[in-house]
Structure formats: structure tokens, C-alpha cells
Protein backbone atom coordinates (compact mmCIF):
# COMPACT_ATOMS: atom_id res chain seq x y z
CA UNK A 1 0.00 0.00 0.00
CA UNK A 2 0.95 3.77 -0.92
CA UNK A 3 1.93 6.55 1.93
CA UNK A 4 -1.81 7.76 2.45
CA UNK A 5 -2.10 11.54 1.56
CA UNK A 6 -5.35 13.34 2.49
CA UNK A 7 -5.48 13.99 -1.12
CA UNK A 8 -3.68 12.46 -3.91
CA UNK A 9 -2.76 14.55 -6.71
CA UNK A 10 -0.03 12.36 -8.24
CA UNK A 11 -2.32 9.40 -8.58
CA UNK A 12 -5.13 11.57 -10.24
CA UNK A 13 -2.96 13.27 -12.51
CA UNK A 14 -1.27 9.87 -13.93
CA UNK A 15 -4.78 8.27 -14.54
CA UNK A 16 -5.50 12.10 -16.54
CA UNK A 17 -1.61 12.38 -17.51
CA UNK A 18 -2.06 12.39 -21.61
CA UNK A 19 -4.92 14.72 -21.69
CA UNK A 20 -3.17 16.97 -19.23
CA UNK A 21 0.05 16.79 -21.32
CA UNK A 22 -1.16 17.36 -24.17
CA UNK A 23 -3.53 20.42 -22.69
CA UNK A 24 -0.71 22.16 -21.32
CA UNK A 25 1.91 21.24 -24.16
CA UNK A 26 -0.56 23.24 -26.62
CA UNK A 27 -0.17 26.19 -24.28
CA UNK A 28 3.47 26.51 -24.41
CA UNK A 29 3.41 25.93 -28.03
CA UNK A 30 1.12 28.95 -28.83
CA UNK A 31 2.74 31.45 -26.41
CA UNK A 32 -0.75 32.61 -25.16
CA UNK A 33 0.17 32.41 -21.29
CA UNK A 34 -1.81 35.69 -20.16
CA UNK A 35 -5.52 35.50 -21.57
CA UNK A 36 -5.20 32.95 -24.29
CA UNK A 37 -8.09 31.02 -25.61
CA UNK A 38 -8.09 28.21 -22.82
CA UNK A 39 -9.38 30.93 -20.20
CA UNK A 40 -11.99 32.14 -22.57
CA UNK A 41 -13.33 28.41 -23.21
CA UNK A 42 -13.19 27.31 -19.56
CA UNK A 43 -15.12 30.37 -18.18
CA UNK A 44 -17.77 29.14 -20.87
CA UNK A 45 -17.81 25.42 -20.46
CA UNK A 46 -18.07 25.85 -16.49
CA UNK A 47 -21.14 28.33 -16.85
CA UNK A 48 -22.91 25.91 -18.77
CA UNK A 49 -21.92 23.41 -15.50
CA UNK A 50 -23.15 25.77 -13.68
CA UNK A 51 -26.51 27.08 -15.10
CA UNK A 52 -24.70 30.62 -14.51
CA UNK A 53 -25.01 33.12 -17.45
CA UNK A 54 -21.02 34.62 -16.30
CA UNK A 55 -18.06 33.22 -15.27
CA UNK A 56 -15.11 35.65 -14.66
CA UNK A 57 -11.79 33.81 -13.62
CA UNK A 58 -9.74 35.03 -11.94
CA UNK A 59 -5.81 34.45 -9.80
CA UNK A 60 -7.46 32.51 -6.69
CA UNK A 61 -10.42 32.13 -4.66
CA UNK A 62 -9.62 34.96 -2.38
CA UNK A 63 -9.58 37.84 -4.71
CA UNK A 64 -12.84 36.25 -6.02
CA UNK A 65 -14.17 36.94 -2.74
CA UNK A 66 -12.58 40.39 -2.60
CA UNK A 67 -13.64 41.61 -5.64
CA UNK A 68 -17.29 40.56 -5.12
CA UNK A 69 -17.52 42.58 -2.63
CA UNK A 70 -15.64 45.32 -4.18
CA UNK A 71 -18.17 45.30 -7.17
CA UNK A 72 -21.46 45.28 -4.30
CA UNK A 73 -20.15 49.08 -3.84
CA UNK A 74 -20.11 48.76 0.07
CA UNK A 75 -18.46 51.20 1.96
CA UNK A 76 -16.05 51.23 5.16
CA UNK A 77 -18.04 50.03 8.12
CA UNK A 78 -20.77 48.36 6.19
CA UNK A 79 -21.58 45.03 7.80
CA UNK A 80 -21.41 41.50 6.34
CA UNK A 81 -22.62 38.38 8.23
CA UNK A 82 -20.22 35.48 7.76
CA UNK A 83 -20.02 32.49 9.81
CA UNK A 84 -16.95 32.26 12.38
CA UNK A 85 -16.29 28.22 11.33
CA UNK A 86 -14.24 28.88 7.92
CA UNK A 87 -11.14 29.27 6.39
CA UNK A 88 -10.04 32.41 6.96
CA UNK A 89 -10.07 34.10 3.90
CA UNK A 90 -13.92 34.03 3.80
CA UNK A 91 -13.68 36.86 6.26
CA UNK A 92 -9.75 37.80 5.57
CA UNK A 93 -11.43 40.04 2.69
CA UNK A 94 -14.18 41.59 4.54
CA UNK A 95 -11.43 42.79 6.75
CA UNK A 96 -9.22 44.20 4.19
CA UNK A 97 -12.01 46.42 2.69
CA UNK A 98 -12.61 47.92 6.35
CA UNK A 99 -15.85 46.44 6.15
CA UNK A 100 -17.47 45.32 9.89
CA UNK A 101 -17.51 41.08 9.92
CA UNK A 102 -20.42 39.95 11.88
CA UNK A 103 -20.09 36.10 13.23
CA UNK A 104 -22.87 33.81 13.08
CA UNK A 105 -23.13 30.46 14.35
CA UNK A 106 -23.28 27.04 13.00
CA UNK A 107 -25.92 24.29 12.83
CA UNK A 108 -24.68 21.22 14.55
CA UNK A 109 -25.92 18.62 11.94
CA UNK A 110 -24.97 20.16 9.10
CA UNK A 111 -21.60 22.81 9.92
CA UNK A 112 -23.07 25.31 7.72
CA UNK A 113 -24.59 28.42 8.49
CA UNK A 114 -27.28 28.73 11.22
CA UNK A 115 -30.46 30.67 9.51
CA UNK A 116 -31.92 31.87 13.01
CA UNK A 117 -28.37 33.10 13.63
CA UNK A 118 -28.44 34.72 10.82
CA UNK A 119 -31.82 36.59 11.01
CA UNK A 120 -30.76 37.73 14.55
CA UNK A 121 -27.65 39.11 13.05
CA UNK A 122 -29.27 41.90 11.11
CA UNK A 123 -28.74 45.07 11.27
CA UNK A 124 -29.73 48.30 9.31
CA UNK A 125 -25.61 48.44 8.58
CA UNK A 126 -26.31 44.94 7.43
CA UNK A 127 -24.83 45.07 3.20
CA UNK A 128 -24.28 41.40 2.81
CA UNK A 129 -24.29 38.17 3.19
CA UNK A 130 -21.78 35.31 2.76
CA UNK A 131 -22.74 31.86 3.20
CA UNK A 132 -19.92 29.05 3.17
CA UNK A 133 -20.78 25.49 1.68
CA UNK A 134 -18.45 23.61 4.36
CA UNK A 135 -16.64 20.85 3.34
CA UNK A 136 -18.92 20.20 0.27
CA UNK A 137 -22.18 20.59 2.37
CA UNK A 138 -24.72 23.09 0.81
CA UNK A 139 -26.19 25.80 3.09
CA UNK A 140 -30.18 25.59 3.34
CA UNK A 141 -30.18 28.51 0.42
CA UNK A 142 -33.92 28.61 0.09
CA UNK A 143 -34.61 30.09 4.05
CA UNK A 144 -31.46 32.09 3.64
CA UNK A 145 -32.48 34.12 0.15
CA UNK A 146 -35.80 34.41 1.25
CA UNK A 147 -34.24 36.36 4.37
CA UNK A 148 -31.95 37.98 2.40
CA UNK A 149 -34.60 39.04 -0.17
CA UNK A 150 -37.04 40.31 2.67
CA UNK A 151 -33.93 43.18 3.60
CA UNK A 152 -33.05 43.63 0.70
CA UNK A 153 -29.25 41.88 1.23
CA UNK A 154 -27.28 40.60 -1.18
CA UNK A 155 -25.83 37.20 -1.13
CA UNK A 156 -22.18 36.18 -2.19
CA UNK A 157 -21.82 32.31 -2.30
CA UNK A 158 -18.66 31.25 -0.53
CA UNK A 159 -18.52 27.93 -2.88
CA UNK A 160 -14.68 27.09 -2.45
CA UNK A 161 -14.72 23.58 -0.99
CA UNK A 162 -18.39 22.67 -2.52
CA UNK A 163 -18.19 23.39 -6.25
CA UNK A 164 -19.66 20.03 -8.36
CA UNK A 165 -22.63 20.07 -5.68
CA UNK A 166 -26.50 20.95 -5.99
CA UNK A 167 -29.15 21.90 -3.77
CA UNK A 168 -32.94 20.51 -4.13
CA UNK A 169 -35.14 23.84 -3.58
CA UNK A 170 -38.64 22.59 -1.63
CA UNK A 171 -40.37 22.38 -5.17
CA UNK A 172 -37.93 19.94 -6.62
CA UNK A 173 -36.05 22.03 -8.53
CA UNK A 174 -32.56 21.41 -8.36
CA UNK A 175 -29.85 24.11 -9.01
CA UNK A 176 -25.46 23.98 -8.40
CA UNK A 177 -23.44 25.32 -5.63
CA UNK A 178 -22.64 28.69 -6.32
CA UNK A 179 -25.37 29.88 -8.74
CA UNK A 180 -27.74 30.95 -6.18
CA UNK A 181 -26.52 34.46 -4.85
CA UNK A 182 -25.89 37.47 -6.70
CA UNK A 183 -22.50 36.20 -6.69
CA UNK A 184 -20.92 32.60 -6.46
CA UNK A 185 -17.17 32.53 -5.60
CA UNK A 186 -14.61 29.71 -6.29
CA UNK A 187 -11.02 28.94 -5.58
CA UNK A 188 -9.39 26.03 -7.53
CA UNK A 189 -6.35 25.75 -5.16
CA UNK A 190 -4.84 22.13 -5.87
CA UNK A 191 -6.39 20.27 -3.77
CA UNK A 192 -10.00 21.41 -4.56
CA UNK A 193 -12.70 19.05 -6.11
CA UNK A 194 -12.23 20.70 -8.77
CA UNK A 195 -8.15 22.74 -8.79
CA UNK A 196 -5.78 23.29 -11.31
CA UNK A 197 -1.51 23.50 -10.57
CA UNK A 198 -1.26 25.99 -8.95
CA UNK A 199 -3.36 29.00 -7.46
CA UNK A 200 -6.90 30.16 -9.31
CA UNK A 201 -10.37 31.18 -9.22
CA UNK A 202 -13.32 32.42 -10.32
CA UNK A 203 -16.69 34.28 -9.95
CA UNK A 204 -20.42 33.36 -11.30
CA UNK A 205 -22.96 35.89 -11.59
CA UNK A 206 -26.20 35.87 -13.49
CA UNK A 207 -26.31 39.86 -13.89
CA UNK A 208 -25.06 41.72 -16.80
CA UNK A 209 -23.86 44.80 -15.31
CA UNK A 210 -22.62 43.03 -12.81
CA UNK A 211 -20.28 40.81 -14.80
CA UNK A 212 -19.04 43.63 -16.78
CA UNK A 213 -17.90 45.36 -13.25
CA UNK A 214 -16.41 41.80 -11.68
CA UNK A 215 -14.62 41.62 -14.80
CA UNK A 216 -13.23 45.54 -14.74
CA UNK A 217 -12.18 45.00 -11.32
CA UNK A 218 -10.16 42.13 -11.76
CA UNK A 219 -8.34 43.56 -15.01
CA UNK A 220 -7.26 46.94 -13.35
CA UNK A 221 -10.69 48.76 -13.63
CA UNK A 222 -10.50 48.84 -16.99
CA UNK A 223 -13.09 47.76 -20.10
CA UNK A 224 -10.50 49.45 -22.64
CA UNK A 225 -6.81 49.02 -22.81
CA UNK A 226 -4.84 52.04 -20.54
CA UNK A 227 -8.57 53.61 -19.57
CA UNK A 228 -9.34 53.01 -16.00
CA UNK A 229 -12.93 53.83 -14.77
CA UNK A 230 -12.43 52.38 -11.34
CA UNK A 231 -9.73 51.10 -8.59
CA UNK A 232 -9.44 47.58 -9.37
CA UNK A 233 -6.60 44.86 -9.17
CA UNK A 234 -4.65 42.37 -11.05
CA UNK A 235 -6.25 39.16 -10.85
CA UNK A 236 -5.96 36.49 -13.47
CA UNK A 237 -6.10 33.03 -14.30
CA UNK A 238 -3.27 32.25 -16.38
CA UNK A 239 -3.57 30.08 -19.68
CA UNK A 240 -2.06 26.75 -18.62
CA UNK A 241 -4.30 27.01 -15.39
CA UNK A 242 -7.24 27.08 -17.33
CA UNK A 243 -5.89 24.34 -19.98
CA UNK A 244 -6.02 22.12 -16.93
CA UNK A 245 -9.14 22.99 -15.23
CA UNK A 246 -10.53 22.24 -18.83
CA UNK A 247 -9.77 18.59 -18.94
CA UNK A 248 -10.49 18.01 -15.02
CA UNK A 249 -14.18 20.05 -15.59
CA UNK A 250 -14.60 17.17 -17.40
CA UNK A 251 -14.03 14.69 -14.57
CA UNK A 252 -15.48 16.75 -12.03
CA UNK A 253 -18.78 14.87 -11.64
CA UNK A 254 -16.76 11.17 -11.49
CA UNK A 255 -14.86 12.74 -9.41
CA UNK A 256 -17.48 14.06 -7.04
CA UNK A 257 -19.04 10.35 -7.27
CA UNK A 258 -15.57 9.03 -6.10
CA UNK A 259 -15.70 11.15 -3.15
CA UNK A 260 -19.11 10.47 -1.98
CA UNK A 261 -18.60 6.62 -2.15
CA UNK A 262 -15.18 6.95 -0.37
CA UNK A 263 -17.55 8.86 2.52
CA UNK A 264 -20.02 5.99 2.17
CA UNK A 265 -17.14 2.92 3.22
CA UNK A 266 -16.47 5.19 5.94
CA UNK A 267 -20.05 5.87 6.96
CA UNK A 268 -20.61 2.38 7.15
CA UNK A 269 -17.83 1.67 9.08
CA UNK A 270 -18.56 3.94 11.86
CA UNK A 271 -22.37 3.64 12.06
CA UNK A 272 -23.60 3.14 15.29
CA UNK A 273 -19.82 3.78 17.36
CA UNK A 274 -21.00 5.96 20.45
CA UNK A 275 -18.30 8.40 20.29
CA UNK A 276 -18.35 9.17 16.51
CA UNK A 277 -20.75 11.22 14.68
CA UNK A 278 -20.65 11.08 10.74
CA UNK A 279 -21.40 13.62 8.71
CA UNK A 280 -24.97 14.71 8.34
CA UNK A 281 -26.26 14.57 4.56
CA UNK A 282 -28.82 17.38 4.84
CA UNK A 283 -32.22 16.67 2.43
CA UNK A 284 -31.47 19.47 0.19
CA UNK A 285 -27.74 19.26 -0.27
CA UNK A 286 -25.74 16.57 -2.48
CA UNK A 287 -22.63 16.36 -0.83
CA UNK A 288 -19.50 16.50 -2.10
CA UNK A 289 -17.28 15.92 0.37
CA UNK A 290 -14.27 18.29 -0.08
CA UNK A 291 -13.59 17.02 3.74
CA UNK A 292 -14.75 13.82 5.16
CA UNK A 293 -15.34 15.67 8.37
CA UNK A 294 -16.62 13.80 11.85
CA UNK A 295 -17.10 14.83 15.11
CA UNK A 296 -15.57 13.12 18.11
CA UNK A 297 -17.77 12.46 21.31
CA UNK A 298 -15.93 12.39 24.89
CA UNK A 299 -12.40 11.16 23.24
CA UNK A 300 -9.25 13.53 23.20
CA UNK A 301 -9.76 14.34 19.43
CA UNK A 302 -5.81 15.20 19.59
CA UNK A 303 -4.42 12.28 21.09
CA UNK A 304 -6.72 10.77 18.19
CA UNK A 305 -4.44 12.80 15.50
CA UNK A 306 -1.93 12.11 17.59
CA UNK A 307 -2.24 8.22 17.47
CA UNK A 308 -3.05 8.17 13.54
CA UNK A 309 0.08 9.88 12.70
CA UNK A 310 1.98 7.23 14.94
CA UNK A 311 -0.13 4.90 12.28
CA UNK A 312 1.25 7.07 8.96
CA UNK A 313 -2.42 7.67 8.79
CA UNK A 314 -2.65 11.82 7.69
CA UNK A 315 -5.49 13.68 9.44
CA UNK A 316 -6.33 17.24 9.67
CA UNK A 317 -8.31 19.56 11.59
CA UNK A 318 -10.76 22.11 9.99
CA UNK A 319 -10.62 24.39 11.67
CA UNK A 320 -8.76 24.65 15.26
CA UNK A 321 -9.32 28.38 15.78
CA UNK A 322 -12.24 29.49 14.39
CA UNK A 323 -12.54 33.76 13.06
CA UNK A 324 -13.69 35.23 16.45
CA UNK A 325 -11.15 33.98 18.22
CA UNK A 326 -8.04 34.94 15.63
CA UNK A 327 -5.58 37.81 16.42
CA UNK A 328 -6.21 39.43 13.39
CA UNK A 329 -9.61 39.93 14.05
CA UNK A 330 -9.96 40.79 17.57
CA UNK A 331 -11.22 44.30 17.09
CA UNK A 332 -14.65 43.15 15.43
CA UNK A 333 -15.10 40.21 18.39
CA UNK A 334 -18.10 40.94 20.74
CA UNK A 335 -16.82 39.15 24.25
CA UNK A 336 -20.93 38.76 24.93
CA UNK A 337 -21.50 36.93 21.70
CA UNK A 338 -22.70 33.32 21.95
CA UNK A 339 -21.31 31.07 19.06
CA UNK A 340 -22.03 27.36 21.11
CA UNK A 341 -21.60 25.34 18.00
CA UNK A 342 -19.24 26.93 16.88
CA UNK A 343 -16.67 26.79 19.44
CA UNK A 344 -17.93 23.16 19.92
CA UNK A 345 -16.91 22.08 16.68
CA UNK A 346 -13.56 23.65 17.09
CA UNK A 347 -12.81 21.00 19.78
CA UNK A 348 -14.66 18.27 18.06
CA UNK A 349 -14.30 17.77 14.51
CA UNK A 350 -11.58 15.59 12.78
CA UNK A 351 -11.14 14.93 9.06
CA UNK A 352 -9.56 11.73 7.44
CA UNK A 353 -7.98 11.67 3.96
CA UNK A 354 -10.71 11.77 1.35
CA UNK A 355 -9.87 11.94 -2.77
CA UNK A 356 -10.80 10.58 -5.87
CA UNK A 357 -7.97 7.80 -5.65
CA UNK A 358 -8.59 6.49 -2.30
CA UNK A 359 -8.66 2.09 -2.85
CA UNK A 360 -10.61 0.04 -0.71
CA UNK A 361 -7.63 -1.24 0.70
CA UNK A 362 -6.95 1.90 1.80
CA UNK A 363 -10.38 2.97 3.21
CA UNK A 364 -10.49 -0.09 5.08
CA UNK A 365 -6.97 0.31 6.69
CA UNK A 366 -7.80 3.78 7.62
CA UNK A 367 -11.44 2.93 8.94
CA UNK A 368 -9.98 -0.32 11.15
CA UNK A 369 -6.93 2.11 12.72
CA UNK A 370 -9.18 4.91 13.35
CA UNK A 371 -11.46 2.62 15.23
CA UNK A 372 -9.11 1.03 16.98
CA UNK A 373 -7.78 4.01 18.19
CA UNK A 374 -10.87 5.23 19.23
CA UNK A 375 -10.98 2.22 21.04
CA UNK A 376 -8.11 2.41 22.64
CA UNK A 377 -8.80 5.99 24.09
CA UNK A 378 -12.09 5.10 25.18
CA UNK A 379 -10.72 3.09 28.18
């Protein structure tokens, strides 16, 4: 058996390796490394996966956030509701623009954004919204937007580890990750569902002016060559980057489907334990499973790590200081503010490896260990 990795890039690249060669050989042959034609064709083939009218790459899933919320027009002090349990980034760019984050809490099945939370969150200062589809788990979007359209808020969908995912509106209509808000925001970092070799992103949007001003924003400001209407940035998604999110767009649903069945050996294996909780497959939401994510009942989750490691079993933990609590962000942390589940989780959750390569040999070596460890800590 192979060193276990949480996620295997090596192994999915050599089972992709001629279409990936040949993808970025093509590049280097034509010369077109800024804005060639791969960039143009990928934005369009991943709005028709989408359902999205727009997609505007961009250099990473950070300034995708960041220049959403540059092109919402909000201004220094405005508030934006963002949950506390996410990568930092989600509210790394709220902070940058001097905007005000506001934490929410979680729901405890689910990770994802609490909707009464939420609604008690709102404020007349309140400009936007940002819900994050944790670990490939969609948010319950149809409660949200409804809230969201009753003040008049606009939503930007956090959609970094959930991309390849749908959620099931109450009518039956089904609809991706990220299409849903004004804005949808990606990052295809490496080790993403779906992520290229090296840093990118992108934006969705379903609103023509809109798209015009994402894509301004990103390219300096400007719509012309050398005429700048606006501050902007330099954000791009380079031409081999797109070459190879171009062949694995093409994966990305076996690839989701490898994921999810990898999550289904290991719900099987640990149905029933006491001190284990699986993850919770809400009605509405087809998980993807960016992070096989479980939480750990009355066991010393980091003597658990600890022990797995001892095993050459990788683990990780997602996320072991939550927003409120970083340095960074002291200044916008109310000390009265109760955010239960979220600092519950903090001490609780655990992820295992989880990728599109993962062998049954493999799942069952990691499922018997981690037991067994659990086990052992138990007494």
C-alpha cells in the first residue's frame, strides 16, 4: 500500500496524464500564457456546469471573494454576516475592505450556516451576506435568500470547498453550488474538487452589469486598454491554469461520485460507534465531500491525531481556531456573543484523507486504525 495523503494529486494526474500533457503542451506551443483562448473556453464550459449566465476567472479564490464585494459598492463600516467556522479568507477580505464582519453560528448537523443566527444578526448596517458550503455541504439557500430578499441583502456564495454540488429547492427544482446568490465565488487551489496547478479562481454571476464590473475590477478597472474607470486589481487566471481545469471540468462529476462513495465505506464503518458522529447529509444538499469531516464524542480528538500519525495515517483539523477567536480579528469580536456550535466544533471535529484515488484497501486500513484508536482511548 501507498503513503496515504489526504489527497492524492499524483495518482489523479497519472490516470488524466495524456490529456493533461497534451492540454498544457498546446499552451506553451502557442505562447498565449496571459488570456489565451483556454481561459476564454473554460469560463464558458463551467457556466454551462453551472446554469450561470457569467463566469469571470480570476488568480485565486480569495480575490474572487474580494472583488465581489468590491463590485457590491459597500463602503467602510458596512456590515457583512459570515459564519466564524471557515477558512479564513472568507472573512480575511471583509477585513481588508474595512468592512465590519459579523459572526454567526453554525448548525450542529450540518456545519453550515445557522439561519436563526443569521436573522438575529441583522442590522440596518447589514450590506451582505456570505454563506460558506463547508466541506462540500450546501447551506439551506432557500430560508437564507428568502431572508436575504425580505432586507433587501445581497448574497455572495462562498462555494470554495463545494463546487460540483447541488441543492434541491422545496419544489424539486434542483440548481449547483454557487449559482444561487448574486454572486458565487470559487477557488481552484490544488487540492479542490475541482483545482488546477497551482493557485486560481473564479466568480459566477447571473447579472449583466454586474459581470461587466467583476470583470473591470479584476483587469485593473479597466473595459479598454490604458482607460481606467475604477480602482481595481490584477487578478488572473493564467492560460495553462485554465488548460487544466478544462480537462479536469470534465471529470469533475466522477470525481465528485468518487468522493461520496469513499464517505459511504467510511459511513458504514462507523455507524452506530457511540463516540463518533458522521457527517450529516442534509435533504437538500448533495454532498461533495471536499472534507470527510466527523465529530468526536468524549475522546481527546488530539491524542486521536496524535495516534493516527503514529499509524502514517494523515489527518487534519478544519478548523482549530475558528474567526472570532483569531488575532487578526480581535477588534470586530463581541466578548458577549454566543457562538455554542461553533466553538464546539472547534474542539470536536476531525477529518480523514478523502480523494478521488482512495482504494478500498486503503479505506479499510484507515477505517480499522481509526477505530481502533478510538478504542483504545475510550478506556
Amino acid at each position: 500500500m501507498q503513503q496515504l495523503q489526504m489527497v492524492d494529486l499524483k495518482r489523479q494526474y497519472q490516470k488524466i496524464k495524456p490529456e493533461i500533457d497534451k492540454a498544457i503542451q498546446n499552451v506553451i506551443d502557442n505562447t498565449a500564457f496571459i488570456g489565451g483562448p483556454d481561459v476564454k473556453q473554460f469560463a464558458g464550459e463551467l457556466a454551462t456546469y453551472l446554469g450561470v449566465k457569467y463566469v469571470i476567472p480570476c488568480a485565486n479564490g480569495t480575490d474572487a471573494l474580494q472583488i465581489a464585494l468590491m463590485a457590491l459598492g459597500l463602503q467602510p463600516g458596512d456590515e457583512v454576516i459570515t459564519p466564524s467556522f471557515t477558512y479564513i479568507a472568507t472573512v480575511e477580505v471583509v477585513a481588508l475592505l474595512r468592512l465590519k464582519p459579523v459572526f454567526v453560528d453554525m448548525d450542529a448537523d450540518t456545519f453550515t450556516m445557522n439561519i436563526d443566527s443569521v436573522k438575529s444578526a441583522i442590522t440596518p448596517k447589514t450590506k451582505a451576506i456570505i454563506p460558506v458550503h463547508l466541506y462540500g455541504q450546501c447551506v439551506d439557500m432557500e430560508p437564507l435568500l428568502a431572508l436575504a430578499k425580505e432586507h433587501n441583502i445581497p448574497v455572495v456564495e462562498d462555494n470554495a470547498q463545494a463546487i460540483g454540488g447541488t441543492y434541491t429547492y422545496p419544489d424539486g427544482r434542483t440548481v449547483k453550488t454557487g449559482s444561487m446568490g448574486i454572486i458565487g465565488c470559487t477557488s481552484f487551489f490544488p487540492s479542490k474538487n475541482l483545482g488546477c496547478y497551482g493557485d486560481g479562481g473564479a466568480m459566477f454571476t447571473n447579472h449583466d452589469a454586474l459581470a461587466e464590473k467583476l470583470q473591470m475590477i479584476a483587469n485593473h478597472g479597466q473595459k479598454v486598454k490604458y482607460y481606467h474607470e475604477m480602482v481595481g486589481c490584477n487578478s488572473r487566471l493564467d492560460t495553462i491554469q485554465a488548460a487544466v481545469l478544462r480537462i479536469k471540468l470534465s471529470h469533475l462529476d466522477e470525481y465528485c461520485d468518487a468522493r461520496r462513495a469513499a464517505a459511504d465505506y467510511y459511513d458504514k464503518a462507523f455507524a452506530n460507534h457511540p463516540n463518533i458522529t458522521t457527517p450529516y447529509r442534509a435533504p437538500y444538499s448533495k454532498h461533495v465531500f471536499h472534507q470527510y469531516t466527523l465529530k468526536l464524542e468524549g475522546i481527546d480528538r488530539d491524542a486521536v491525531q496524535q495516534k493516527l500519525a503514529e499509524r502514517d495515517i494523515p489527518s487534519m483539523i478544519y478548523y482549530p481556531v475558528p474567526s472570532h477567536k483569531q488575532n487578526m480579528l480581535k477588534e470586530f469580536t463581541d466578548a458577549n456573543q454566543n457562538l455554542a456550535v461553533t466553538d464546539m466544533l472547534q474542539d470536536k471535529v476531525i477529518s480523514l484523507p478523502i480523494h478521488t484515488e482512495l482504494t478500498e484497501e486503503e479505506l479499510s486500513y484507515i477505517a480499522k486504525n481509526f477505530l481502533e484508536v478510538v478504542e483504545q482511548l475510550r478506556k
